[in-house]
PDB file of N, CA and C in Angstrom:
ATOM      1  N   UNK A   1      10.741   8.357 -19.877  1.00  0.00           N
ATOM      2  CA  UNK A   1      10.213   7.946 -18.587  1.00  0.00           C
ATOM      3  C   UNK A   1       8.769   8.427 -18.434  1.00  0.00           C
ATOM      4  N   UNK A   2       8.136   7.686 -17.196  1.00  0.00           N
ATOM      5  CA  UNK A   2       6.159   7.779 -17.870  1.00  0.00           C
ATOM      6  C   UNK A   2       6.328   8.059 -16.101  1.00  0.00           C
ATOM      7  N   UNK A   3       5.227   8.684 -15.768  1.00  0.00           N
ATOM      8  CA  UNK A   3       4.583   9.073 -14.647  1.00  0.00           C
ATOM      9  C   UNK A   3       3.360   8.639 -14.257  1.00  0.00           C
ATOM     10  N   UNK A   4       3.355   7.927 -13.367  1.00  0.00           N
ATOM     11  CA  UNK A   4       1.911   7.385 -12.933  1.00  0.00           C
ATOM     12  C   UNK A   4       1.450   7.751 -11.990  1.00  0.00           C
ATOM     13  N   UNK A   5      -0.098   8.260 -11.655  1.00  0.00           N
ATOM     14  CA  UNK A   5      -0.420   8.516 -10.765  1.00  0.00           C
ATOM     15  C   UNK A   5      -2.167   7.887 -10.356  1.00  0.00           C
ATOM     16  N   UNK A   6      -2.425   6.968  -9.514  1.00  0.00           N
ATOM     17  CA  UNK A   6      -3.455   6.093  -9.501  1.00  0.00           C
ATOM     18  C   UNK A   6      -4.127   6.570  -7.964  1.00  0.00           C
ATOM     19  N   UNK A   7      -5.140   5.920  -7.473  1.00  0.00           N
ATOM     20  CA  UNK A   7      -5.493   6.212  -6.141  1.00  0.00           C
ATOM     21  C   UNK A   7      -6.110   4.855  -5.223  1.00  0.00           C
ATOM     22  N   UNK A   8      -6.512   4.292  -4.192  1.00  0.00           N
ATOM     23  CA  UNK A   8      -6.851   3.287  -3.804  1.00  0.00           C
ATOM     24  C   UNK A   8      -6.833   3.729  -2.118  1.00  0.00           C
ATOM     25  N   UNK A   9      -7.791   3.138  -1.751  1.00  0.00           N
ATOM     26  CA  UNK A   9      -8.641   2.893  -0.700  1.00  0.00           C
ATOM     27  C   UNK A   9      -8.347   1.995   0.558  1.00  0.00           C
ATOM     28  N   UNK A  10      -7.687   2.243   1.427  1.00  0.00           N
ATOM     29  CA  UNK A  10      -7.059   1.188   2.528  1.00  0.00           C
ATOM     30  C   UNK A  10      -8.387   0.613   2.915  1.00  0.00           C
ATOM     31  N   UNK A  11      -8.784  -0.569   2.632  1.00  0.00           N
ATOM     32  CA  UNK A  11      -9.546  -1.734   3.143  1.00  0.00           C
ATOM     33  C   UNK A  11      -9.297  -2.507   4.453  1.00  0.00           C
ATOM     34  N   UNK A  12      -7.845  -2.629   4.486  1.00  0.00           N
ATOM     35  CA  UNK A  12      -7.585  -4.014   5.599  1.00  0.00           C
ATOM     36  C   UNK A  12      -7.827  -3.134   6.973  1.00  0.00           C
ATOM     37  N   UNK A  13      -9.050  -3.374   8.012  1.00  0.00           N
ATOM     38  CA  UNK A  13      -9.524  -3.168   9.015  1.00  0.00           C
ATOM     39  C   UNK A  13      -8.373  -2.764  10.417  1.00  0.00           C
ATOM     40  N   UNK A  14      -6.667  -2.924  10.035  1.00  0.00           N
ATOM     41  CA  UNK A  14      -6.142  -2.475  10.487  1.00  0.00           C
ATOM     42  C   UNK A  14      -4.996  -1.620  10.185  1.00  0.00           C
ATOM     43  N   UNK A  15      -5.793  -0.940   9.160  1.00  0.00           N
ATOM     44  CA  UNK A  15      -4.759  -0.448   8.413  1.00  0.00           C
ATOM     45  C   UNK A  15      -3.629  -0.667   7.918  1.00  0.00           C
ATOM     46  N   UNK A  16      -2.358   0.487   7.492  1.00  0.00           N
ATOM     47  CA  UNK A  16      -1.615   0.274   6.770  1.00  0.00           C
ATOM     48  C   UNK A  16      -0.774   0.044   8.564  1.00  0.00           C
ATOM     49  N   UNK A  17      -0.364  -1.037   9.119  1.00  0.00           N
ATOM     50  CA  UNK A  17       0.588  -1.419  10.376  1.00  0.00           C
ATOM     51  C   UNK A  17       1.792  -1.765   9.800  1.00  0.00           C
ATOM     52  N   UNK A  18       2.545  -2.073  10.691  1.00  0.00           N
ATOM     53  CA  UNK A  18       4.089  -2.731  10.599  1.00  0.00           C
ATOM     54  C   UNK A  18       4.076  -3.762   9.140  1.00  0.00           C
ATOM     55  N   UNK A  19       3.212  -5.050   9.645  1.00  0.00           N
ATOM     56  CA  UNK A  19       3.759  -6.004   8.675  1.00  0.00           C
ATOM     57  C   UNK A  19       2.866  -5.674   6.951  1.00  0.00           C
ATOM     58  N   UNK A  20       2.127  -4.761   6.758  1.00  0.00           N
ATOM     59  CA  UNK A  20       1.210  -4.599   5.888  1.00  0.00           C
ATOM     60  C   UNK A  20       2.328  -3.639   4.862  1.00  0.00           C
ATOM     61  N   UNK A  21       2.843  -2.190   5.736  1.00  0.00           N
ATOM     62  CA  UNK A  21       3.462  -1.388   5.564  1.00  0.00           C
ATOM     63  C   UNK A  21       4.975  -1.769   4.975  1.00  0.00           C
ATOM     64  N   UNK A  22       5.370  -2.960   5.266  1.00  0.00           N
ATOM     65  CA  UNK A  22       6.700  -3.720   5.161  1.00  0.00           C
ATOM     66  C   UNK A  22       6.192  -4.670   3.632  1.00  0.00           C
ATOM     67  N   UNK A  23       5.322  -5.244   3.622  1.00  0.00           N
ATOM     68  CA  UNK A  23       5.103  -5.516   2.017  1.00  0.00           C
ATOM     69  C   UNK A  23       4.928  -4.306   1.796  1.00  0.00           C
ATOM     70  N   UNK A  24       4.267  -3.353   1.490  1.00  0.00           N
ATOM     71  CA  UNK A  24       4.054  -2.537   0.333  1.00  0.00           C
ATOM     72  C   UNK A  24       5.877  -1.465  -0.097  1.00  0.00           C
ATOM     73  N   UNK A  25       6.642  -1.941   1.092  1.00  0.00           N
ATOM     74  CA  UNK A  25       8.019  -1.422   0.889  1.00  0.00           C
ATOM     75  C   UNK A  25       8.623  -2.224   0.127  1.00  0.00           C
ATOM     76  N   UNK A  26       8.607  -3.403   0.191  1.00  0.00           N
ATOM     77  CA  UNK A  26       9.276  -4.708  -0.374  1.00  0.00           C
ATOM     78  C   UNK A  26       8.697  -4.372  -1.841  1.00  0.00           C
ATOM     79  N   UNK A  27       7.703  -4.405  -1.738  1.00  0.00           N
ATOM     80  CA  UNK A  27       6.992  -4.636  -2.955  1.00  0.00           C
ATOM     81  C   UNK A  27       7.527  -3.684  -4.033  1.00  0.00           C
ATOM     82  N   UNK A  28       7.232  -2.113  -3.698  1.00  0.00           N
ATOM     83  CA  UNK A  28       7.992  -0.849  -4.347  1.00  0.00           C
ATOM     84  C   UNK A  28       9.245  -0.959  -4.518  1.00  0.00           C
ATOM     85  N   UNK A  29      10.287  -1.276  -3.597  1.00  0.00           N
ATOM     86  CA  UNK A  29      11.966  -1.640  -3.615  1.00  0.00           C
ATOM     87  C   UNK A  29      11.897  -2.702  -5.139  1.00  0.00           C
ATOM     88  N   UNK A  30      10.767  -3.809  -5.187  1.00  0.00           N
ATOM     89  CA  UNK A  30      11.490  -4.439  -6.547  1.00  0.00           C
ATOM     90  C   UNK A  30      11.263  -3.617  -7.556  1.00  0.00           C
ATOM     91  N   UNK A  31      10.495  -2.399  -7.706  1.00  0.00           N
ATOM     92  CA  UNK A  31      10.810  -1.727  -8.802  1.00  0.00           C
ATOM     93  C   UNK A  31      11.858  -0.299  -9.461  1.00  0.00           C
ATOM     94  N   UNK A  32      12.360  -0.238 -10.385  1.00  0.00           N
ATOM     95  CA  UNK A  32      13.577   0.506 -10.313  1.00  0.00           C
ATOM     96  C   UNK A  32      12.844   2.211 -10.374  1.00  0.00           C
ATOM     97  N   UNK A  33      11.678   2.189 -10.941  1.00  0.00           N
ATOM     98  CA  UNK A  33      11.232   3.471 -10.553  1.00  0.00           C
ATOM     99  C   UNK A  33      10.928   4.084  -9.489  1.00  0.00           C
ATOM    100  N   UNK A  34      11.042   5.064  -8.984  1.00  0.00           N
ATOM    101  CA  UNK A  34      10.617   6.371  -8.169  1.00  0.00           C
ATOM    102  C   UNK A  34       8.921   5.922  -7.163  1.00  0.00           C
ATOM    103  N   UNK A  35       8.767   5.527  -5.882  1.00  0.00           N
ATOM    104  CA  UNK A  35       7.247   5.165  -5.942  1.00  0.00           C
ATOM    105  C   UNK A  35       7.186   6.048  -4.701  1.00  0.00           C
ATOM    106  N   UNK A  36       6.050   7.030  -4.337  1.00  0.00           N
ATOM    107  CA  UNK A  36       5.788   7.620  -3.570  1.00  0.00           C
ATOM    108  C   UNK A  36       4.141   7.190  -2.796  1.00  0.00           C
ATOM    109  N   UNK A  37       3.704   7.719  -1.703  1.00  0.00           N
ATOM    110  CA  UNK A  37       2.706   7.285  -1.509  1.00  0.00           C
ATOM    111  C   UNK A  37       2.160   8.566  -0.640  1.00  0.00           C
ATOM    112  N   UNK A  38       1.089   9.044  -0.993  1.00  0.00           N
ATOM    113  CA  UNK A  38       0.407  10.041  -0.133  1.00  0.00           C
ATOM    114  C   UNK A  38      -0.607  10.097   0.058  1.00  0.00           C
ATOM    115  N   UNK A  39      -1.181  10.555   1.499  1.00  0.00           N
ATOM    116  CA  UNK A  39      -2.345  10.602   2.159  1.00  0.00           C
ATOM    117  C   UNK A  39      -3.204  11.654   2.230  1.00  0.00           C
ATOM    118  N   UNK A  40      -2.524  12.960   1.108  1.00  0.00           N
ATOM    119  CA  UNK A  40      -2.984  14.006   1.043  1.00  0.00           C
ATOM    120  C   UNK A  40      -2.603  14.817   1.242  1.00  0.00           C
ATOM    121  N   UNK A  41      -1.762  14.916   2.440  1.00  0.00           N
ATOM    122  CA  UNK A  41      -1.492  15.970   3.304  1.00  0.00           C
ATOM    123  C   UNK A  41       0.730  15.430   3.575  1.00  0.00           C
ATOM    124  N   UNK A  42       0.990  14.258   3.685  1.00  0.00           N
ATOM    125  CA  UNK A  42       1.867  14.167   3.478  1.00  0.00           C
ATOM    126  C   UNK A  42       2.190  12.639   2.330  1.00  0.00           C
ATOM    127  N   UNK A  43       3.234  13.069   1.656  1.00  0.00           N
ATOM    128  CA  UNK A  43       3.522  12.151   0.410  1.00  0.00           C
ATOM    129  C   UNK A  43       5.329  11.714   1.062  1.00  0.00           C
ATOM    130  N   UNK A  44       5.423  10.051   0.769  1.00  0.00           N
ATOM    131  CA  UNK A  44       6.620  10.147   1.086  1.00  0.00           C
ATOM    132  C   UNK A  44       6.827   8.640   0.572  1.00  0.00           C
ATOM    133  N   UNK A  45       8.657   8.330   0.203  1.00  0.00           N
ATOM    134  CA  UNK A  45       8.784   7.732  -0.463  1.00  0.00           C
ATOM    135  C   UNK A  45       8.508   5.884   0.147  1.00  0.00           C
ATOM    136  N   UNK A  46       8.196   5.172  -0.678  1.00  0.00           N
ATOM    137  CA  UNK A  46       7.698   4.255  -0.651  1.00  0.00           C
ATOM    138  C   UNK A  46       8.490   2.868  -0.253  1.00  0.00           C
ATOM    139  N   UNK A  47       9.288   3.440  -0.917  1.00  0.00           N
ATOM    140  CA  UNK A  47      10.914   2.175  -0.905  1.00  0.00           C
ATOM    141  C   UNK A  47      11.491   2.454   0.950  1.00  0.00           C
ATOM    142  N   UNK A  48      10.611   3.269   1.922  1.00  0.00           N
ATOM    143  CA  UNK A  48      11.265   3.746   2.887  1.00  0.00           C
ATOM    144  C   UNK A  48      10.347   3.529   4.012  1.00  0.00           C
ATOM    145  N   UNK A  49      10.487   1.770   5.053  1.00  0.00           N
ATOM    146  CA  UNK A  49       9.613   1.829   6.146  1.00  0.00           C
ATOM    147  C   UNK A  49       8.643   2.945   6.918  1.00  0.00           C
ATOM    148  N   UNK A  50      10.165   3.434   7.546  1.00  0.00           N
ATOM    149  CA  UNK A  50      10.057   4.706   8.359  1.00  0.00           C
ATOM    150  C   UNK A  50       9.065   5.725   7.919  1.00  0.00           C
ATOM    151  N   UNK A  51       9.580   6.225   6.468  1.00  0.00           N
ATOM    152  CA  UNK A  51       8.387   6.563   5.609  1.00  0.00           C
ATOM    153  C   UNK A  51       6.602   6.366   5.352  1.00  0.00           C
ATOM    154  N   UNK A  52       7.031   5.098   5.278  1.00  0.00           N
ATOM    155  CA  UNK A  52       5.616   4.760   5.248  1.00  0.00           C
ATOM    156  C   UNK A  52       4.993   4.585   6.500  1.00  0.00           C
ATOM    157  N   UNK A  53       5.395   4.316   7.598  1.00  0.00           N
ATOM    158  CA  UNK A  53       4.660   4.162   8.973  1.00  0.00           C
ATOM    159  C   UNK A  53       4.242   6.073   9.411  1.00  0.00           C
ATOM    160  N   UNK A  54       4.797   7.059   8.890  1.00  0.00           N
ATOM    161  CA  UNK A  54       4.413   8.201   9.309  1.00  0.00           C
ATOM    162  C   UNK A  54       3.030   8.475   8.473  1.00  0.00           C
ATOM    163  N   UNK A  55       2.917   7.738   7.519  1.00  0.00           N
ATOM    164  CA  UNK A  55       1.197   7.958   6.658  1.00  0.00           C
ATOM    165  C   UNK A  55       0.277   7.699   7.884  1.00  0.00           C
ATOM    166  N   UNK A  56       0.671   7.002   9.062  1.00  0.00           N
ATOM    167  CA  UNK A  56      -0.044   6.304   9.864  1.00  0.00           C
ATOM    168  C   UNK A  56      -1.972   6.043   9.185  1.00  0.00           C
ATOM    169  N   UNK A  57      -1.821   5.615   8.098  1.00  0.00           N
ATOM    170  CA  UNK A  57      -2.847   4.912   7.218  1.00  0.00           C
ATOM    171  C   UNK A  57      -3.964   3.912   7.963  1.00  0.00           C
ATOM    172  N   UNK A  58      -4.923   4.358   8.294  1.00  0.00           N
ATOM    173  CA  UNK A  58      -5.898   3.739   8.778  1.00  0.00           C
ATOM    174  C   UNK A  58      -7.179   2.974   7.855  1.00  0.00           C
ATOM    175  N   UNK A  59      -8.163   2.376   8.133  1.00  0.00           N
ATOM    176  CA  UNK A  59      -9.299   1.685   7.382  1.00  0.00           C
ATOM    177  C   UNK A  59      -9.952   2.685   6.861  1.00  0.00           C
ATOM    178  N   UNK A  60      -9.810   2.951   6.078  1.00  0.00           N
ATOM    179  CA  UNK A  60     -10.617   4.233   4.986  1.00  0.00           C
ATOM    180  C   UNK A  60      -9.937   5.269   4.265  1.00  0.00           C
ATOM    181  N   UNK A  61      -8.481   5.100   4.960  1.00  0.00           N
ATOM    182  CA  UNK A  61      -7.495   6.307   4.140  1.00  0.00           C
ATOM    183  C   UNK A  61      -7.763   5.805   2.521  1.00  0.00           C
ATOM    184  N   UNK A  62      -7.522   7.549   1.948  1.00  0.00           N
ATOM    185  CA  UNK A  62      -7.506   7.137   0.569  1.00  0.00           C
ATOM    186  C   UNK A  62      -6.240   7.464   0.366  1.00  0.00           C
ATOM    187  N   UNK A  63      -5.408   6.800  -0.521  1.00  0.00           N
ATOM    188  CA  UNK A  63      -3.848   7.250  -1.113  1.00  0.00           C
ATOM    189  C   UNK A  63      -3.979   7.571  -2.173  1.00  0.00           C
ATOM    190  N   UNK A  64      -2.670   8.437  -2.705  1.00  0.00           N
ATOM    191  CA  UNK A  64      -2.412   8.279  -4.123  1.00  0.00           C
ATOM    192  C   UNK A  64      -1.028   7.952  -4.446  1.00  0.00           C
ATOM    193  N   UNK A  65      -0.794   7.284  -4.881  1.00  0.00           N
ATOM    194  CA  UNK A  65       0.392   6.350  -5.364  1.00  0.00           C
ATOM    195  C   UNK A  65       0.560   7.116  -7.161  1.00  0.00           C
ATOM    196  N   UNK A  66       2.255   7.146  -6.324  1.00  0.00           N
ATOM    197  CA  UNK A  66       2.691   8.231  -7.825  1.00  0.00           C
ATOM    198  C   UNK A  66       3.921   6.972  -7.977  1.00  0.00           C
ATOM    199  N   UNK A  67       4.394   6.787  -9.356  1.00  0.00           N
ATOM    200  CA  UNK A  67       5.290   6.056  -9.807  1.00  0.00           C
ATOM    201  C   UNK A  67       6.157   7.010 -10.805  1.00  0.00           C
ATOM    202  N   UNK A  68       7.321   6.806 -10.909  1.00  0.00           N
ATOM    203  CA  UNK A  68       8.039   7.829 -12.190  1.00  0.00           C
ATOM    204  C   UNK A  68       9.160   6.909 -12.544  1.00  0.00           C
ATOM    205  N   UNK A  69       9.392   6.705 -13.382  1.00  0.00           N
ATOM    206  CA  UNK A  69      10.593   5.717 -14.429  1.00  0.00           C
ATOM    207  C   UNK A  69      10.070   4.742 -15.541  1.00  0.00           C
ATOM    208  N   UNK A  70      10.626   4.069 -15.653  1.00  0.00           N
ATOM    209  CA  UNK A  70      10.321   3.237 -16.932  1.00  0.00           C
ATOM    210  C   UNK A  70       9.891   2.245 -16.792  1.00  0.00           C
ATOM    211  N   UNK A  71       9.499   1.770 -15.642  1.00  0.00           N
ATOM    212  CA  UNK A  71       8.587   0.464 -15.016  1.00  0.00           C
ATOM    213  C   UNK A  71       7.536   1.243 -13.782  1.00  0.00           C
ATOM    214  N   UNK A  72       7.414   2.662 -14.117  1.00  0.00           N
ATOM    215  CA  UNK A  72       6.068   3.306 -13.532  1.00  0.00           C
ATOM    216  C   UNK A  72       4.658   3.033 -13.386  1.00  0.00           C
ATOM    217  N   UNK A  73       4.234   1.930 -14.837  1.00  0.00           N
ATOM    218  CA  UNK A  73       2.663   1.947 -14.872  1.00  0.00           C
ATOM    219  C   UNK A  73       2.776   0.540 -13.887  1.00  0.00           C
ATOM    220  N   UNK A  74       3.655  -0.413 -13.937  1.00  0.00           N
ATOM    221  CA  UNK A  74       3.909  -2.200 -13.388  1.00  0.00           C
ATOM    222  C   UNK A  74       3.871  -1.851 -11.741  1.00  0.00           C
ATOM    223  N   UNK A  75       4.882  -0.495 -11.526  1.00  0.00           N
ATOM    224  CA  UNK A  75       5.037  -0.682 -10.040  1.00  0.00           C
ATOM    225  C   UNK A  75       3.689  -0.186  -9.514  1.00  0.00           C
ATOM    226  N   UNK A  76       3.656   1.346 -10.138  1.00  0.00           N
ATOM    227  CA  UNK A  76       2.066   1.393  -9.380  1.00  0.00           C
ATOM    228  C   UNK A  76       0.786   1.120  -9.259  1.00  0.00           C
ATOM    229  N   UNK A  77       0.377   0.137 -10.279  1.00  0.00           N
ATOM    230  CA  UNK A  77      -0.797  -0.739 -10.618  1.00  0.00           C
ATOM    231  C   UNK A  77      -0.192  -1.903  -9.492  1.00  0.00           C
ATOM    232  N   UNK A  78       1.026  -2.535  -9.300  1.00  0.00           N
ATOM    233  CA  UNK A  78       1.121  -3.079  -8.420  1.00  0.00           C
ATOM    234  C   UNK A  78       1.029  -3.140  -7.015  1.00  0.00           C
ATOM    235  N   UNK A  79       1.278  -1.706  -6.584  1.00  0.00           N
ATOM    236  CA  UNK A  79       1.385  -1.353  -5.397  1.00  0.00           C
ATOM    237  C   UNK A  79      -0.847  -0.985  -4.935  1.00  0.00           C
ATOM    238  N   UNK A  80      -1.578  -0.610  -5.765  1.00  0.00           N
ATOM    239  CA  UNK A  80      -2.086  -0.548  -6.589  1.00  0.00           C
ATOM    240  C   UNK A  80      -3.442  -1.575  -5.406  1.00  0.00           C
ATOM    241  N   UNK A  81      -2.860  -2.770  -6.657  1.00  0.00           N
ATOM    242  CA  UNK A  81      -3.238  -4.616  -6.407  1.00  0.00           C
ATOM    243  C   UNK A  81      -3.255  -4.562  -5.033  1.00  0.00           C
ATOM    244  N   UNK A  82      -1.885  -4.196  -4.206  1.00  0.00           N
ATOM    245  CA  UNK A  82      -1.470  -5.054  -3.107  1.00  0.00           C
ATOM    246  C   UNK A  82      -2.857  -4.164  -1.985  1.00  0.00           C
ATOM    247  N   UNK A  83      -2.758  -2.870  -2.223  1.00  0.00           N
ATOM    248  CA  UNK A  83      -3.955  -2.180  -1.419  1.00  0.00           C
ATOM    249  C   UNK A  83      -5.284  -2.715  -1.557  1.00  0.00           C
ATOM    250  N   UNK A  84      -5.503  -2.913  -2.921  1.00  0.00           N
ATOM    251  CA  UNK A  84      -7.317  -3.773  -3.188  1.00  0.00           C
ATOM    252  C   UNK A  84      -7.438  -5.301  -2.342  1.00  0.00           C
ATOM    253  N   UNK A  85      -6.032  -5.869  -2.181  1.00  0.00           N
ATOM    254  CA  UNK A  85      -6.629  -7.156  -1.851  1.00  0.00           C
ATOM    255  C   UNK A  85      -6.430  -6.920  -0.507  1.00  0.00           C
ATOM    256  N   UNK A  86      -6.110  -5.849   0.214  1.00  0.00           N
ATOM    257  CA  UNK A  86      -5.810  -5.997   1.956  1.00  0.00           C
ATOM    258  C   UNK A  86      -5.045  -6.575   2.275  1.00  0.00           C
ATOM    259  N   UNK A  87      -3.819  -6.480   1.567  1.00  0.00           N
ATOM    260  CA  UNK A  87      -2.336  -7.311   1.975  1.00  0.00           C
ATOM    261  C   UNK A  87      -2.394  -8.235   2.288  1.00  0.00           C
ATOM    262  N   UNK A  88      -3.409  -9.233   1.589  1.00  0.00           N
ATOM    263  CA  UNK A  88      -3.266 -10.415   1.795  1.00  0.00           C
ATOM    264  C   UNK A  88      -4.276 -10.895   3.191  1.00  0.00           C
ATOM    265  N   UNK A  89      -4.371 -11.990   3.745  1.00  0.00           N
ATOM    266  CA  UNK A  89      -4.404 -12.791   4.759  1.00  0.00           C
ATOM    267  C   UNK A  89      -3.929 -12.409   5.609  1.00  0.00           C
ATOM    268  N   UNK A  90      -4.032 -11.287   6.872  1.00  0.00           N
ATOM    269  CA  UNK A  90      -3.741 -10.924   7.989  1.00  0.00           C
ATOM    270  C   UNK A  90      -4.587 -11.205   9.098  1.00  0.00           C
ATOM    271  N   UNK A  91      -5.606 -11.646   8.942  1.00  0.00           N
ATOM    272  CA  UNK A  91      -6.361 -12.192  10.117  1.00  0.00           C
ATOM    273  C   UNK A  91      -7.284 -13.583   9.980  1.00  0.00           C
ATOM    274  N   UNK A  92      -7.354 -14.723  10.814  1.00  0.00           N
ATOM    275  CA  UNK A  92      -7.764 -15.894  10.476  1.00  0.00           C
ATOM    276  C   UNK A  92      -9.474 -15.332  10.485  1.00  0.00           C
ATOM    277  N   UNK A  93     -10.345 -16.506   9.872  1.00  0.00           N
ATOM    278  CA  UNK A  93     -11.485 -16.287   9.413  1.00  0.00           C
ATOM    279  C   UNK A  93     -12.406 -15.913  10.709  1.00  0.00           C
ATOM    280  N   UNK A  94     -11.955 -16.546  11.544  1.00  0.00           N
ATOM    281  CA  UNK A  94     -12.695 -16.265  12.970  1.00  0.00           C
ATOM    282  C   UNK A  94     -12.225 -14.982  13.661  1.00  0.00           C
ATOM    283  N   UNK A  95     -10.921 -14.416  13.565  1.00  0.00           N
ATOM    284  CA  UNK A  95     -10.967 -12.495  13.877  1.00  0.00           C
ATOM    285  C   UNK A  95     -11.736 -12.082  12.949  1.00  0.00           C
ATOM    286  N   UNK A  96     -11.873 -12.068  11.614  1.00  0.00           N
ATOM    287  CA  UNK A  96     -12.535 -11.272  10.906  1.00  0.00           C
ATOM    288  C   UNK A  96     -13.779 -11.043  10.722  1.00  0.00           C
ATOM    289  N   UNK A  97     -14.711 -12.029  11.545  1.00  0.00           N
ATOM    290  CA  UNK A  97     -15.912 -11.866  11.451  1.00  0.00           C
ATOM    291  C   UNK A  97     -16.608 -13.051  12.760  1.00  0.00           C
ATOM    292  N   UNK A  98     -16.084 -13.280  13.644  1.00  0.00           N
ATOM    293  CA  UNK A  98     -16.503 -13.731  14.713  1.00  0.00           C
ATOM    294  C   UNK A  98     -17.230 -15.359  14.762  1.00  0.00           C
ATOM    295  N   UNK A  99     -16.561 -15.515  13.702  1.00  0.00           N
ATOM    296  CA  UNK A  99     -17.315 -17.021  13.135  1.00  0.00           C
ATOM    297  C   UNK A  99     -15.697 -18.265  13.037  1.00  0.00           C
ATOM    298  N   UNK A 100     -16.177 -19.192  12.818  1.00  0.00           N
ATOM    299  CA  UNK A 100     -15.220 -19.949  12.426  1.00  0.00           C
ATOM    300  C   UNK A 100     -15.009 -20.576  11.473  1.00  0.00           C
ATOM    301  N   UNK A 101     -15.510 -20.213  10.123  1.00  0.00           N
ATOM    302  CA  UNK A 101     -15.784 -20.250   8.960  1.00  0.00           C
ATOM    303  C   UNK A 101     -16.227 -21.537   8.624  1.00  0.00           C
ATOM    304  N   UNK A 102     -16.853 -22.789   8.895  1.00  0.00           N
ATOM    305  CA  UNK A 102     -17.254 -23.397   8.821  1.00  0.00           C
ATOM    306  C   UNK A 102     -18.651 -23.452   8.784  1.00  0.00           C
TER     307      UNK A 102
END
């Protein structure tokens, strides 16, 4: 079993919230390894909402994402991904910058 330990940068302008926090659970649950997530000061497991809403993770937190089992380097390079891109599409083009993208 391999141990991973990576770091990444909360980008999405409203942080790590409900529906952001709920993929990155989903996301960790499909892997069979161990995924933790910490803010420094508290680390807690990943596969666990409740868990993750106490990071209360804001626009600039830095994490470090620890993985342990035999699909360790997949889950946490994944979990990883999901932080670099800002979970996706959470706000239309006109919240995000006051325009209407046109």
């Amino acid at each position: 079993m391999a141990k991973v330990t990576k770091e990444a940068e909360i980008i999405n302008k409203y942080g790590l919230h409900a529906r952001p926090a709920m993929q990155l659970v989903e996301l960790a649950s499909s892997f069979q390894s161990m995924v933790e997530v910490s803010n420094g000061t508290l680390s807690v497991d990943a596969k666990s909402i409740m868990s993750v809403m106490r990071l209360a993770a804001t626009k600039g937190t830095k994490l470090t994402i620890t993985a342990d089992g035999q699909d360790a380097e997949e889950a946490c390079q994944a979990v990883i991904d999901l932080i670099d891109q800002g979970f996706g599409p959470l706000v239309s083009d006109e919240d995000a910058d006051g325009s209407t993208g046109q």
